[in-house]
C-alpha atoms as a PDB file:
ATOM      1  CA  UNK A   1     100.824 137.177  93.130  1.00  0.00           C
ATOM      2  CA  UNK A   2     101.901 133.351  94.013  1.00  0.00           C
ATOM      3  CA  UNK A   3     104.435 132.241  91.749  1.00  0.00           C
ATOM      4  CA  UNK A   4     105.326 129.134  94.124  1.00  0.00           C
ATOM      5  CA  UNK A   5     104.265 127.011  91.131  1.00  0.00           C
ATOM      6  CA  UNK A   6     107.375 128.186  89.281  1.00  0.00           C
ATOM      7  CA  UNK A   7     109.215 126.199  91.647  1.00  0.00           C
ATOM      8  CA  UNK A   8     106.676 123.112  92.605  1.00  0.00           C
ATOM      9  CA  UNK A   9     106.546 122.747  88.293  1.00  0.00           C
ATOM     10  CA  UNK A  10     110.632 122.161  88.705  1.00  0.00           C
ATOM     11  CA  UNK A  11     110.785 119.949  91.215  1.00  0.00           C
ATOM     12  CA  UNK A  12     108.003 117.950  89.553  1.00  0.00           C
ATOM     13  CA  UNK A  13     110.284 116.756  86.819  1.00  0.00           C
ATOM     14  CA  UNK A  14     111.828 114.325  89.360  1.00  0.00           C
ATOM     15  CA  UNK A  15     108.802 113.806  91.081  1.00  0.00           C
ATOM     16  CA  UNK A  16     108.605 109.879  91.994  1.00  0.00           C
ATOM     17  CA  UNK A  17     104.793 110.420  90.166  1.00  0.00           C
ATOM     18  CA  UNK A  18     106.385 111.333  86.752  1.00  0.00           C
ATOM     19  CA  UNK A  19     108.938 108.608  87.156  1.00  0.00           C
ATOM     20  CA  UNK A  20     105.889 106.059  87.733  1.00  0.00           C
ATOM     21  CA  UNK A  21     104.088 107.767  84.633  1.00  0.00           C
ATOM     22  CA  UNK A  22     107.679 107.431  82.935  1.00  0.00           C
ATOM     23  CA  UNK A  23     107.983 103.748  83.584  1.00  0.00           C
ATOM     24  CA  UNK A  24     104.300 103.127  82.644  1.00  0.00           C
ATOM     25  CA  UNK A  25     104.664 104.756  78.917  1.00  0.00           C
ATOM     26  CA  UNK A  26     107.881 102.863  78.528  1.00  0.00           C
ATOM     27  CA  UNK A  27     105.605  99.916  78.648  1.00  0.00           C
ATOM     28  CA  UNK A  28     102.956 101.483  76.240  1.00  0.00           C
ATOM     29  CA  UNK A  29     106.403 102.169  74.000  1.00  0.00           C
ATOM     30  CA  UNK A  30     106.664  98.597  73.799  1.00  0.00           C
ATOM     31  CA  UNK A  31     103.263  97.996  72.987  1.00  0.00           C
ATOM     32  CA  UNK A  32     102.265 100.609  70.459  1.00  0.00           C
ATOM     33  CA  UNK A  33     105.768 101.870  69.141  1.00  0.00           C
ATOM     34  CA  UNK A  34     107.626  99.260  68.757  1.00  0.00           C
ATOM     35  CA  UNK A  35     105.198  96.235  68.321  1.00  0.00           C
ATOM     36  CA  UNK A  36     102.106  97.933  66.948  1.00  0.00           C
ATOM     37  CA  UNK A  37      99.464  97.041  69.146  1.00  0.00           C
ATOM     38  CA  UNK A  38      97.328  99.939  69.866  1.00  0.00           C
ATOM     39  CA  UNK A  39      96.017  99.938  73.789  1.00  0.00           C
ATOM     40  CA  UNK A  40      94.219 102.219  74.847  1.00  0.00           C
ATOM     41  CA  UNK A  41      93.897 100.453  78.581  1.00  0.00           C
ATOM     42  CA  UNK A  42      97.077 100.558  79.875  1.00  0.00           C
ATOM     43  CA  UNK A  43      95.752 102.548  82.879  1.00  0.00           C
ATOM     44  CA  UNK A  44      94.216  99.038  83.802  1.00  0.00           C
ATOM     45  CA  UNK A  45      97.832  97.344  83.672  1.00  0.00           C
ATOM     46  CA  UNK A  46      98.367 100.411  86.201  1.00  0.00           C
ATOM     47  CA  UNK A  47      95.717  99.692  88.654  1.00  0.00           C
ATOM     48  CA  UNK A  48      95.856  95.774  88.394  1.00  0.00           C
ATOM     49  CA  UNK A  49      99.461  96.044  89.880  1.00  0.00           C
ATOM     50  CA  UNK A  50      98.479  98.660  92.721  1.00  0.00           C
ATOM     51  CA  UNK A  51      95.410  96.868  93.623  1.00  0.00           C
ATOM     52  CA  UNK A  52      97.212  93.283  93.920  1.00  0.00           C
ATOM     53  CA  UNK A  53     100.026  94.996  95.714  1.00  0.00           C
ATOM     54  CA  UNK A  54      97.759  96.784  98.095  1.00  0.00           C
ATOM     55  CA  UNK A  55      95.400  93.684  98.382  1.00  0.00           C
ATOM     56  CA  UNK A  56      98.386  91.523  99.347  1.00  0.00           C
ATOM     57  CA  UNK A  57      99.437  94.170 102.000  1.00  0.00           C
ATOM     58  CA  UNK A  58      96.178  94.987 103.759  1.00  0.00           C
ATOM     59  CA  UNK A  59      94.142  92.026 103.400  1.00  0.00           C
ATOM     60  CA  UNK A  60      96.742  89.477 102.959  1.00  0.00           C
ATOM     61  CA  UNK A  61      99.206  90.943 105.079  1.00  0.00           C
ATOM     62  CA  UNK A  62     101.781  89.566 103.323  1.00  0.00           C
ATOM     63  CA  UNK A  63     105.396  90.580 103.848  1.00  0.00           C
ATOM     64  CA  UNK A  64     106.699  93.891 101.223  1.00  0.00           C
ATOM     65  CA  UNK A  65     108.523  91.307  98.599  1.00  0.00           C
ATOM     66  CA  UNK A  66     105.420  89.173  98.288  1.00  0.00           C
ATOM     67  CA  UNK A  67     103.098  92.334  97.751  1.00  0.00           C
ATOM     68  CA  UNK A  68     105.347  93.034  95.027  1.00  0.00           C
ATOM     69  CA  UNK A  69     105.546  89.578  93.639  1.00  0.00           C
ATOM     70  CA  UNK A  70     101.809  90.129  93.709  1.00  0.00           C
ATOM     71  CA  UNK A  71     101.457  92.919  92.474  1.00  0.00           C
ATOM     72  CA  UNK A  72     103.778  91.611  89.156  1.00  0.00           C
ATOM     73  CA  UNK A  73     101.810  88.428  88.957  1.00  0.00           C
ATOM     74  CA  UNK A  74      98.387  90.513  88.334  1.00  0.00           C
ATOM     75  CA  UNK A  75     100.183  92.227  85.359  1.00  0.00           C
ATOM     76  CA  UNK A  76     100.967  89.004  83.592  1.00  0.00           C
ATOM     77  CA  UNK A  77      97.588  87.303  84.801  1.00  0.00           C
ATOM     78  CA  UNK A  78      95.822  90.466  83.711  1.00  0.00           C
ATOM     79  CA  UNK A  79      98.104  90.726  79.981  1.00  0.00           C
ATOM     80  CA  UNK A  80      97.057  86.971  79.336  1.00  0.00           C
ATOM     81  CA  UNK A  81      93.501  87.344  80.196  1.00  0.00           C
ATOM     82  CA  UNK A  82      92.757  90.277  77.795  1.00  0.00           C
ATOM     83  CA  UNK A  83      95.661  88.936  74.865  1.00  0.00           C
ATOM     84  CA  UNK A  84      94.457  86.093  74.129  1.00  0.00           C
ATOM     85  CA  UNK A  85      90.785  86.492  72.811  1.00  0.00           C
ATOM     86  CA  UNK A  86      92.085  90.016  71.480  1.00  0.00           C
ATOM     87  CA  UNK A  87      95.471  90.043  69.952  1.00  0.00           C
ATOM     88  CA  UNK A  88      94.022  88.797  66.682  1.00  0.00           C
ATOM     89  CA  UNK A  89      92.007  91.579  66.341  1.00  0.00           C
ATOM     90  CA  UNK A  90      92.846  94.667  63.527  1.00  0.00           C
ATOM     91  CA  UNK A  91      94.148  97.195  65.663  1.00  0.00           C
ATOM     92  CA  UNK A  92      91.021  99.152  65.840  1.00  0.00           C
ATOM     93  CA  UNK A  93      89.174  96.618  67.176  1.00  0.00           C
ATOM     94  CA  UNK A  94      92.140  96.268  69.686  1.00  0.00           C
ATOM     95  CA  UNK A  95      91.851  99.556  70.756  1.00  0.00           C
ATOM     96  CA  UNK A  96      87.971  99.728  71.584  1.00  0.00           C
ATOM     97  CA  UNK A  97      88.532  95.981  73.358  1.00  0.00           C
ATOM     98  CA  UNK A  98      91.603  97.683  75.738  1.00  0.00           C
ATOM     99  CA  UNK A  99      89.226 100.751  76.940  1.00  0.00           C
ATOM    100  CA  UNK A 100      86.698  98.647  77.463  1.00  0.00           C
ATOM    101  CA  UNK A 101      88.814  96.165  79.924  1.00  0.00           C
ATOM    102  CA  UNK A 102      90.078  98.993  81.523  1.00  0.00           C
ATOM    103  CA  UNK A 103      86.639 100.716  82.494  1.00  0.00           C
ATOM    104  CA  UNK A 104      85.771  96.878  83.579  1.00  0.00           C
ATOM    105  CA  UNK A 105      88.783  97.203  86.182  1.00  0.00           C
ATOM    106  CA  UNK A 106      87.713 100.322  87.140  1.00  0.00           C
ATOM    107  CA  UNK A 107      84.322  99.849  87.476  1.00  0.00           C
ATOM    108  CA  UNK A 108      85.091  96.230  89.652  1.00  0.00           C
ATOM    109  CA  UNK A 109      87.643  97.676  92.410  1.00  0.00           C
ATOM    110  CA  UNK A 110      84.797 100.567  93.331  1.00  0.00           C
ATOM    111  CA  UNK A 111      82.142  97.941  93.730  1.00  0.00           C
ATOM    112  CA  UNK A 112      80.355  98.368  96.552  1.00  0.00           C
ATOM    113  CA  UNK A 113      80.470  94.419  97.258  1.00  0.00           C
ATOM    114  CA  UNK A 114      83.989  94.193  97.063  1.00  0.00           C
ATOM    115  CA  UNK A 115      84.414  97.860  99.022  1.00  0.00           C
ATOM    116  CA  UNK A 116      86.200  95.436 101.935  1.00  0.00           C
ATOM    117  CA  UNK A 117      89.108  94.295  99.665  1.00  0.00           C
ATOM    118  CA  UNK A 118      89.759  97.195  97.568  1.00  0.00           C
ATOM    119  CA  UNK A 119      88.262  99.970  99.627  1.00  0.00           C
ATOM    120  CA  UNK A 120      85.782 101.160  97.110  1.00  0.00           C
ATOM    121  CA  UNK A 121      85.054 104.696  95.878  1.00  0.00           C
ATOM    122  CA  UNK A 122      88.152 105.779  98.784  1.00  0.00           C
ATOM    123  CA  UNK A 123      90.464 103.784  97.757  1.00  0.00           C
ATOM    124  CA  UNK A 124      93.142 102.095  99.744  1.00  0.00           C
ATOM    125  CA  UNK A 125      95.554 103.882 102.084  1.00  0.00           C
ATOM    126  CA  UNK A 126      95.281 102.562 105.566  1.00  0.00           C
ATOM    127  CA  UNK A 127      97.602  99.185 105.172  1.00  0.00           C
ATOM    128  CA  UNK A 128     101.068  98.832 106.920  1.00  0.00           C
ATOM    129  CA  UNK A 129     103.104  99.081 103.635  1.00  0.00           C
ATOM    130  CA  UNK A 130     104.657 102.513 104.661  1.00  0.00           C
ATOM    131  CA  UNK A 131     106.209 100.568 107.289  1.00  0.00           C
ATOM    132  CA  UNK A 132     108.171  98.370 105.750  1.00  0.00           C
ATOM    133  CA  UNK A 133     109.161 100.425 102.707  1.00  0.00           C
ATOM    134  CA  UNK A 134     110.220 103.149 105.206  1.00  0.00           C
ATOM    135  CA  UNK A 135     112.658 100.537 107.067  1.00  0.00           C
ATOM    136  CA  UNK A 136     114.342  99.735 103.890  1.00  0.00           C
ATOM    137  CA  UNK A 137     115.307 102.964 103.723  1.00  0.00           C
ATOM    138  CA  UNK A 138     118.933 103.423 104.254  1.00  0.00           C
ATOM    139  CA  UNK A 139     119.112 107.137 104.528  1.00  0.00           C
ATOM    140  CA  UNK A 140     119.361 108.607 107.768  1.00  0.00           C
ATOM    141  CA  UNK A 141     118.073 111.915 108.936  1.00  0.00           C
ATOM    142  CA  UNK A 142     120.371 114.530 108.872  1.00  0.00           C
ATOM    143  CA  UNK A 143     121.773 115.948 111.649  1.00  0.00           C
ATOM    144  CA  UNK A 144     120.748 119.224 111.098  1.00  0.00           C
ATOM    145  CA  UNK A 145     117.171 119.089 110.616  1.00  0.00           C
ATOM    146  CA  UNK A 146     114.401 116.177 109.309  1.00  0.00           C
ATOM    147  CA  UNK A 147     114.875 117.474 105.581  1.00  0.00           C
ATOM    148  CA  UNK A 148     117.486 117.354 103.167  1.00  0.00           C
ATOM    149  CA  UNK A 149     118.595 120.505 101.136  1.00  0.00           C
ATOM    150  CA  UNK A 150     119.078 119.842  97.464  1.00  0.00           C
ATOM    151  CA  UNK A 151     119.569 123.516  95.645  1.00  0.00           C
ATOM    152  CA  UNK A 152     115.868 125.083  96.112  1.00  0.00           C
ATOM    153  CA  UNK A 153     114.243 122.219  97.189  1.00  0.00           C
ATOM    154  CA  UNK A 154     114.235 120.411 100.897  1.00  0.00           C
ATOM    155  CA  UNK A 155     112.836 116.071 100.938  1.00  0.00           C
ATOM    156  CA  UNK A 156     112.424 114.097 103.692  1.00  0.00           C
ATOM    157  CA  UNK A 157     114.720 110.745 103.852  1.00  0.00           C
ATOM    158  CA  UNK A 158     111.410 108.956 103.227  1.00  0.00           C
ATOM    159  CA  UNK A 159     110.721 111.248 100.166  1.00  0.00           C
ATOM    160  CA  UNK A 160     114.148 111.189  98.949  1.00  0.00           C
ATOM    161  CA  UNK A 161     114.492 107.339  99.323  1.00  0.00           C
ATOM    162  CA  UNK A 162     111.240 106.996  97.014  1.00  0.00           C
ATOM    163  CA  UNK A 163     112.653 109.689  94.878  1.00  0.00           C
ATOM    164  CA  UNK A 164     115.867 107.612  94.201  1.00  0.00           C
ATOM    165  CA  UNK A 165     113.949 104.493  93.981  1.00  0.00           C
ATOM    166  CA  UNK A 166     111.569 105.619  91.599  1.00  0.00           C
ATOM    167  CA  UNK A 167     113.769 106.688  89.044  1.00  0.00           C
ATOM    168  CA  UNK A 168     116.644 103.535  89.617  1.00  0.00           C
ATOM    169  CA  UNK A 169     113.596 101.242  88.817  1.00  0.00           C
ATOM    170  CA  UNK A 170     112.906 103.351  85.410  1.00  0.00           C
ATOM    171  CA  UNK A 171     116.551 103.529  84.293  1.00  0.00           C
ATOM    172  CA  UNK A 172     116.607  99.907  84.991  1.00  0.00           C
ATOM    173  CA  UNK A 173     113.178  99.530  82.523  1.00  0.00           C
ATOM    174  CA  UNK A 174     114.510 101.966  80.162  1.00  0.00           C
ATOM    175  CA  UNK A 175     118.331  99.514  79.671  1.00  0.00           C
ATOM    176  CA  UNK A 176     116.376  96.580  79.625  1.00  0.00           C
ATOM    177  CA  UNK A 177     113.807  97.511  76.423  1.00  0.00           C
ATOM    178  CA  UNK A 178     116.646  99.408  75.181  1.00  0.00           C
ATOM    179  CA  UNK A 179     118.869  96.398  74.711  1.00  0.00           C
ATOM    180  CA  UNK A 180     115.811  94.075  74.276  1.00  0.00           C
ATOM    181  CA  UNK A 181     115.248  95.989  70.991  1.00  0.00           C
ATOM    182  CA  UNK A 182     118.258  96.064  69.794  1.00  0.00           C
ATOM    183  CA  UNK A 183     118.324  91.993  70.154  1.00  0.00           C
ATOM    184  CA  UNK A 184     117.014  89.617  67.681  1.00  0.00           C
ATOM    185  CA  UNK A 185     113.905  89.692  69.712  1.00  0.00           C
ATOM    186  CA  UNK A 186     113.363  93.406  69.111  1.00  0.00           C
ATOM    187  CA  UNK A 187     113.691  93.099  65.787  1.00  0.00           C
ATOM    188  CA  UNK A 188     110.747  90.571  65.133  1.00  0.00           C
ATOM    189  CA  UNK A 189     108.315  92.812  67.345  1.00  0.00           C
ATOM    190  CA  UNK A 190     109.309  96.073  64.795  1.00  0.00           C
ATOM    191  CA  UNK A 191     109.019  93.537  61.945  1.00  0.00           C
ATOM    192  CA  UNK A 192     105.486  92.777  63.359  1.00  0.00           C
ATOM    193  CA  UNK A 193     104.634  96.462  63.579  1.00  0.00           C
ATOM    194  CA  UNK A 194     105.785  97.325  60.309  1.00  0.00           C
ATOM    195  CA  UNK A 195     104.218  94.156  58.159  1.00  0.00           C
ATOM    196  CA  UNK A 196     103.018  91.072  60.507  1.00  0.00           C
ATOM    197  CA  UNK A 197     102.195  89.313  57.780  1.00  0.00           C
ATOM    198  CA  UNK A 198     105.629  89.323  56.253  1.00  0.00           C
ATOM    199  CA  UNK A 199     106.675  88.320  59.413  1.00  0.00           C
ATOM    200  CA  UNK A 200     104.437  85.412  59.832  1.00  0.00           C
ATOM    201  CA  UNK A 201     105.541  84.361  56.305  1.00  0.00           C
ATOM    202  CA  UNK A 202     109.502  84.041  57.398  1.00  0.00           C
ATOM    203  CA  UNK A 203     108.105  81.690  59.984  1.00  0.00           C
ATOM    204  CA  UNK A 204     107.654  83.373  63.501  1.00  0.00           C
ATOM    205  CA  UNK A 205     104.557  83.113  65.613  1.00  0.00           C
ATOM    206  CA  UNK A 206     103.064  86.552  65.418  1.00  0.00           C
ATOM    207  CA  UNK A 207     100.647  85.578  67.963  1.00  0.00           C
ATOM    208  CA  UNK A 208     103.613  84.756  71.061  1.00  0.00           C
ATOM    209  CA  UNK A 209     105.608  87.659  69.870  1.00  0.00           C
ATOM    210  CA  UNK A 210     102.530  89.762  70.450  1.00  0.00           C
ATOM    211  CA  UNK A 211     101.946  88.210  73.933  1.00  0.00           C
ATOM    212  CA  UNK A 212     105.282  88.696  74.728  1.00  0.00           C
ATOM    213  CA  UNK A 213     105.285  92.187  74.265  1.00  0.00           C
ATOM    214  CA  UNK A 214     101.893  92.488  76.040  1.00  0.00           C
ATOM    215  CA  UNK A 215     103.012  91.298  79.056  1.00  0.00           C
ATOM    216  CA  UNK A 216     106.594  92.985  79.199  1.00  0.00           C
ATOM    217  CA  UNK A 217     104.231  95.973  78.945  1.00  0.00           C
ATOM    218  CA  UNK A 218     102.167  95.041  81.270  1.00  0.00           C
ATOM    219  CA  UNK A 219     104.327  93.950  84.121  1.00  0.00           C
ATOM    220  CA  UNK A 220     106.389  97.933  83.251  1.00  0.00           C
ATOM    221  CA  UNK A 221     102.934  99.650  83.603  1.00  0.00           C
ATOM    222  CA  UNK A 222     102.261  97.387  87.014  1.00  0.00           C
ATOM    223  CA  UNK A 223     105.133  98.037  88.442  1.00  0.00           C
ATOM    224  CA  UNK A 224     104.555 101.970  87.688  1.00  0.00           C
ATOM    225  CA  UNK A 225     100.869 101.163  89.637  1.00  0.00           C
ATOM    226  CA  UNK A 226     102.335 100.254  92.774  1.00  0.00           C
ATOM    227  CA  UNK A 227     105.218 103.134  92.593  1.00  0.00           C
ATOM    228  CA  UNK A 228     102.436 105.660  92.041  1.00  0.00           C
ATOM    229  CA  UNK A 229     100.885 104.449  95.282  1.00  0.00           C
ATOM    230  CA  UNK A 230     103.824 103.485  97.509  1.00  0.00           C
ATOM    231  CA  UNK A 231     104.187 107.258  98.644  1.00  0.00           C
ATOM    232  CA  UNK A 232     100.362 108.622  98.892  1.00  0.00           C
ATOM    233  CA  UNK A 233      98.164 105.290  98.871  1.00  0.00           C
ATOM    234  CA  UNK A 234      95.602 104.148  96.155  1.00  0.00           C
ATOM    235  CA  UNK A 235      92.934 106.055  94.481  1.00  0.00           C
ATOM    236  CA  UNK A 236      90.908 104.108  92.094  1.00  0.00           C
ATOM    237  CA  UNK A 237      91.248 107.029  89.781  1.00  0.00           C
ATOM    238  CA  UNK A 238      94.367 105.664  88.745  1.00  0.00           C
ATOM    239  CA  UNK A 239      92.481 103.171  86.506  1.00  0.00           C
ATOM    240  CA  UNK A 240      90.840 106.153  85.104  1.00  0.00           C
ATOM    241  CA  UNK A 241      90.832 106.663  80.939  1.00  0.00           C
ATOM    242  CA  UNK A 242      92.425 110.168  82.202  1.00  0.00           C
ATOM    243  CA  UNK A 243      95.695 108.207  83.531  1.00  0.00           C
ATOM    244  CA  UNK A 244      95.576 106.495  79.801  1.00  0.00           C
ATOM    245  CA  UNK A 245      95.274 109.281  78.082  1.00  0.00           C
ATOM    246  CA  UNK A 246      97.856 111.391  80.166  1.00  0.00           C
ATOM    247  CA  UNK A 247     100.107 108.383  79.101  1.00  0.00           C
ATOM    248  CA  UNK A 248      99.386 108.395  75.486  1.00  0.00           C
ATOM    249  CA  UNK A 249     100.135 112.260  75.244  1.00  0.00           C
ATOM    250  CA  UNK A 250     103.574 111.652  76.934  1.00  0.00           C
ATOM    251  CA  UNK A 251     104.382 108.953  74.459  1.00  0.00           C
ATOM    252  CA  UNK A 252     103.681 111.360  71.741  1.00  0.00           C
ATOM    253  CA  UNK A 253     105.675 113.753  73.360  1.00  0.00           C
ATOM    254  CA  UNK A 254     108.617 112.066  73.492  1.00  0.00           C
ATOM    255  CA  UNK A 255     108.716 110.021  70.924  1.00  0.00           C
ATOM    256  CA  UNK A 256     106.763 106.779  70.630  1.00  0.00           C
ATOM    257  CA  UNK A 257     109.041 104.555  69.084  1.00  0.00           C
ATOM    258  CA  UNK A 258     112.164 105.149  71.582  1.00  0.00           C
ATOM    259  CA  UNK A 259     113.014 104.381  75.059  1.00  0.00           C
ATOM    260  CA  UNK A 260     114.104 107.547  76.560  1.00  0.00           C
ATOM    261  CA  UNK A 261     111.392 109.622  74.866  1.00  0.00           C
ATOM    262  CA  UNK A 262     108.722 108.489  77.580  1.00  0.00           C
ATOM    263  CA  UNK A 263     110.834 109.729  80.292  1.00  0.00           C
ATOM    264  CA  UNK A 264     111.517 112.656  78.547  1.00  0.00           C
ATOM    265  CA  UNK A 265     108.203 113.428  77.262  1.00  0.00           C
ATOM    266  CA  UNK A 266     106.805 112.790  81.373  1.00  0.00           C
ATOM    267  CA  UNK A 267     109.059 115.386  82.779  1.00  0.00           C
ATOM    268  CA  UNK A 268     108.048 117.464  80.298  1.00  0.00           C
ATOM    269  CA  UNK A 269     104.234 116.864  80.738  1.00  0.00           C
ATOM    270  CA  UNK A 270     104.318 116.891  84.553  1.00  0.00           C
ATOM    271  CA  UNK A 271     105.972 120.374  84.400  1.00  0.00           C
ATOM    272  CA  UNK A 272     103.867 121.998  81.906  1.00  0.00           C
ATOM    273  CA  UNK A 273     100.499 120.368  84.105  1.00  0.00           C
ATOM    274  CA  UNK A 274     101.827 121.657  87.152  1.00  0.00           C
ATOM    275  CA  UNK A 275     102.492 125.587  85.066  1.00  0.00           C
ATOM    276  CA  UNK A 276      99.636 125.291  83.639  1.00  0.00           C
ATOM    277  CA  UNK A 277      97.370 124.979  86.954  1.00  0.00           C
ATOM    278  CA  UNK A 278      99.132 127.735  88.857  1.00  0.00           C
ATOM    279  CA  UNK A 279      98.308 129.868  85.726  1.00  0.00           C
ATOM    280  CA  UNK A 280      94.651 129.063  85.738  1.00  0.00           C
ATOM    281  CA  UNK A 281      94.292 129.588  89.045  1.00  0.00           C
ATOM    282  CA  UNK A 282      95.765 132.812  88.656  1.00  0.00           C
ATOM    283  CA  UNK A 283      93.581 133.738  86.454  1.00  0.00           C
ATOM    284  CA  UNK A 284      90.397 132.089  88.305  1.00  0.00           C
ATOM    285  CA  UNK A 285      91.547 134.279  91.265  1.00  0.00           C
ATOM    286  CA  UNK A 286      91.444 137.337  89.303  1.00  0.00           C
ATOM    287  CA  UNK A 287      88.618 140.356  90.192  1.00  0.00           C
ATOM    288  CA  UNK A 288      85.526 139.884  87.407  1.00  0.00           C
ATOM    289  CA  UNK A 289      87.574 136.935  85.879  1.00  0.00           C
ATOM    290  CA  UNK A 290      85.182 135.019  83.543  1.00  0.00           C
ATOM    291  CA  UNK A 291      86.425 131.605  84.153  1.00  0.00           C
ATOM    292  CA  UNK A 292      85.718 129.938  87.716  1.00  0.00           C
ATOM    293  CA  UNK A 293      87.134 127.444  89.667  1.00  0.00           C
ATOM    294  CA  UNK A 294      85.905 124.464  88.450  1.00  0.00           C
ATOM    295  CA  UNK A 295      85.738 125.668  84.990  1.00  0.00           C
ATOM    296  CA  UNK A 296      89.614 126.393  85.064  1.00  0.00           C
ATOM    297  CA  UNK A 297      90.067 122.303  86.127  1.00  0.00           C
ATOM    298  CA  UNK A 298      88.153 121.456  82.856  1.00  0.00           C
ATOM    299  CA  UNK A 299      90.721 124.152  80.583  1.00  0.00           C
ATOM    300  CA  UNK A 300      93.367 122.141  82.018  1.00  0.00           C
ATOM    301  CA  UNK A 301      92.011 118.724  80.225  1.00  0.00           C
ATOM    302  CA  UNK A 302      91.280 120.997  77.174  1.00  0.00           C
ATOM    303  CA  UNK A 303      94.567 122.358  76.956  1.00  0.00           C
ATOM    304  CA  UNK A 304      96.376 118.611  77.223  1.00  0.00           C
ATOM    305  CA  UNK A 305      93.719 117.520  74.327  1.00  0.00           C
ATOM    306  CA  UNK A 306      94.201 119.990  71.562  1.00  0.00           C
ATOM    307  CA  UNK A 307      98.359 119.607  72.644  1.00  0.00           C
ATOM    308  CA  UNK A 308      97.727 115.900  72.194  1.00  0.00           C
ATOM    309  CA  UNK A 309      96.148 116.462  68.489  1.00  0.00           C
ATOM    310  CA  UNK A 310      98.791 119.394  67.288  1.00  0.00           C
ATOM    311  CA  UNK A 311     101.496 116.559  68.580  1.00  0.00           C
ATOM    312  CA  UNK A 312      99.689 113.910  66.420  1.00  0.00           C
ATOM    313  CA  UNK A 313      99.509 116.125  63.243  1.00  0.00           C
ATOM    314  CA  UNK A 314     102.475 118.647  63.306  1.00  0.00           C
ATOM    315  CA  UNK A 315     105.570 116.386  65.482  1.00  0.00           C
ATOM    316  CA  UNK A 316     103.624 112.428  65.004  1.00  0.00           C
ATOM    317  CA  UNK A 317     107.377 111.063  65.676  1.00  0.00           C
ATOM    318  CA  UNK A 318     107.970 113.040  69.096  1.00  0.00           C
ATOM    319  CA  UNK A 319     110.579 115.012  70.240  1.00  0.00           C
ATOM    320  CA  UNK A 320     112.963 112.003  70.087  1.00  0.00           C
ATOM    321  CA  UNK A 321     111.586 109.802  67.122  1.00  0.00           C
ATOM    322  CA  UNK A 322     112.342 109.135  64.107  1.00  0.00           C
ATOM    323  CA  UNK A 323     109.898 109.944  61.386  1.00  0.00           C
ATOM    324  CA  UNK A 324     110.269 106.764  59.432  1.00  0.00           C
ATOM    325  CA  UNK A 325     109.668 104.930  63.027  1.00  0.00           C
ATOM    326  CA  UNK A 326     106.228 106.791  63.278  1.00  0.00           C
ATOM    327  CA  UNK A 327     103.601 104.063  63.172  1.00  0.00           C
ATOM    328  CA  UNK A 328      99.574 103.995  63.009  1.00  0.00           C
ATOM    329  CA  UNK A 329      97.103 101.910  62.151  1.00  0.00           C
END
């Protein structure tokens, strides 16, 4: 029996993906648990700031800080476009609005018209990105061998460079909304979440405060697009309502009002996926087994579902909240 998942579920929990899905839910923190706004599209965010970086780096050919200037730029573009005809909407209507724009993202970058520019249904992952990242990095290879030993588990410098990378950028996310909640600032956006109305009638603009939020969001969750991609390229699946959903479970998971419970709550998630597969496909492989192949894929979406609804009924405030935090509309 193969148990090598044991090992590729641990070394997931520092994976530079579940530090990308990490910095993307910290955004979606600031959105839904600490401000109230309920988006259900922040998948779009994602794939707004992959495609503009990747756009900027194949098409463009601009140099690597300009892609990511780009790629930052189509976060706050994107956060005004769908803020301001929405953000005055009840929160329901918010949340239909979101899904929507992020199925129109999706549905645009695998055009066939526009298959030049964003490389349609395949995505992009021929541009000369790699290139440049790779020269930034200052790890050399180590003398005794092209991989670096690190208790069970062996990274290229490449890998480990993206590895560091990743999660530097995400405990640089997670200080800043930490102490930008704890500032006066932070304290209108909970005041919003919890009555905006009351808010409104001490004198702030519930409106800006609401913007503001959306695009801090927005540029965290674009910045986690073009991490996802820098190591493996971009698949347009990333603006997929699985990739919003994915992040809305690890927000629950961790804790939805709090900083470090979305980095928490995606090492968690990424570790039980990657269990969870290897024991499916043990079971698929199994003599007369009644589940097949493709049928054990679907389980896996079935099993993060009903976890997502026993999170939202038996532990709403996560596994680092505070119950008197927990918010819905």
């Amino acid at each position: 029996m193969d148990l090598s998942f044991l090992s590729l579920a641990v070394s997931q929990i520092f994976a530079p993906d579940t530090a990308a899905y990490a910095l993307a839910t910290i955004g979606l923190a600031v959105h839904f648990g600490y401000t109230g706004l309920m988006n259900f599209g922040q998948s779009a965010f994602m794939a707004v700031g992959a495609y503009a970086f990747a756009i900027g780096a194949r098409t463009l050919d601009l140099p690597l800080p300009l892609c990511l200037l780009l790629g930052v730029l189509g976060a706050v573009v994107f956060a005004l476009l769908l803020g301001i005809p929405t953000l005055r909407l009840r929160a329901d209507y918010l949340s239909m609005v979101t899904i929507a724009s992020a199925e129109i993202v999706r549905y645009v970058a695998i055009t066939p018209e526009l298959t030049p520019l964003t490389g349609g249904q395949g995505g992009l992952t021929s541009f000369d990105y790699a290139n440049a990242w790779s020269a930034l990095n200052p790890i050399p290879a180590p003398a005794s061998g092209g991989y670096y030993t690190l208790g069970p588990f062996t990274y290229s410098p490449d890998d480990l460079f993206n590895l560091i990378v990743s999660w530097v950028v995400v405990i640089i996310a997670a200080l800043l909304v930490w102490l930008l909640m704890r500032s006066p600032w932070g304290r209108v956006v909970r005041g919003i979440r919890e009555d905006e109305d009351a808010v409104r009638a001490l004198g702030k603009h519930v409106f800006s405060y609401k913007m503001q939020a959306l695009v801090l969001g927005g540029v965290l969750a674009g910045i986690a697009g073009m991490l996802y991609i820098m190591p493996k390229g971009l698949n347009p699946d990333i603006g997929g309502t699985q990739t919003t959903f994915f992040l809305w479970t690890i927000l629950f998971l961790g804790g939805a009002a709090t900083v470090f419970g979305p980095v928490l709550g995606s090492m968690i998630f990424w570790a039980f996926l990657i269990l969870s597969d290897g024991l499916i496909s043990i079971l698929t492989s199994l003599p007369d087994s009644p589940i097949s192949g493709i049928q054990g894929g679907q389980i896996r979406f079935i099993m993060v579902g009903v976890g997502l609804m026993l999170l939202v009924i038996y532990r709403p405030q996560g596994i680092l909240g505070k119950k008197a935090e927990t918010y819905f509309a």
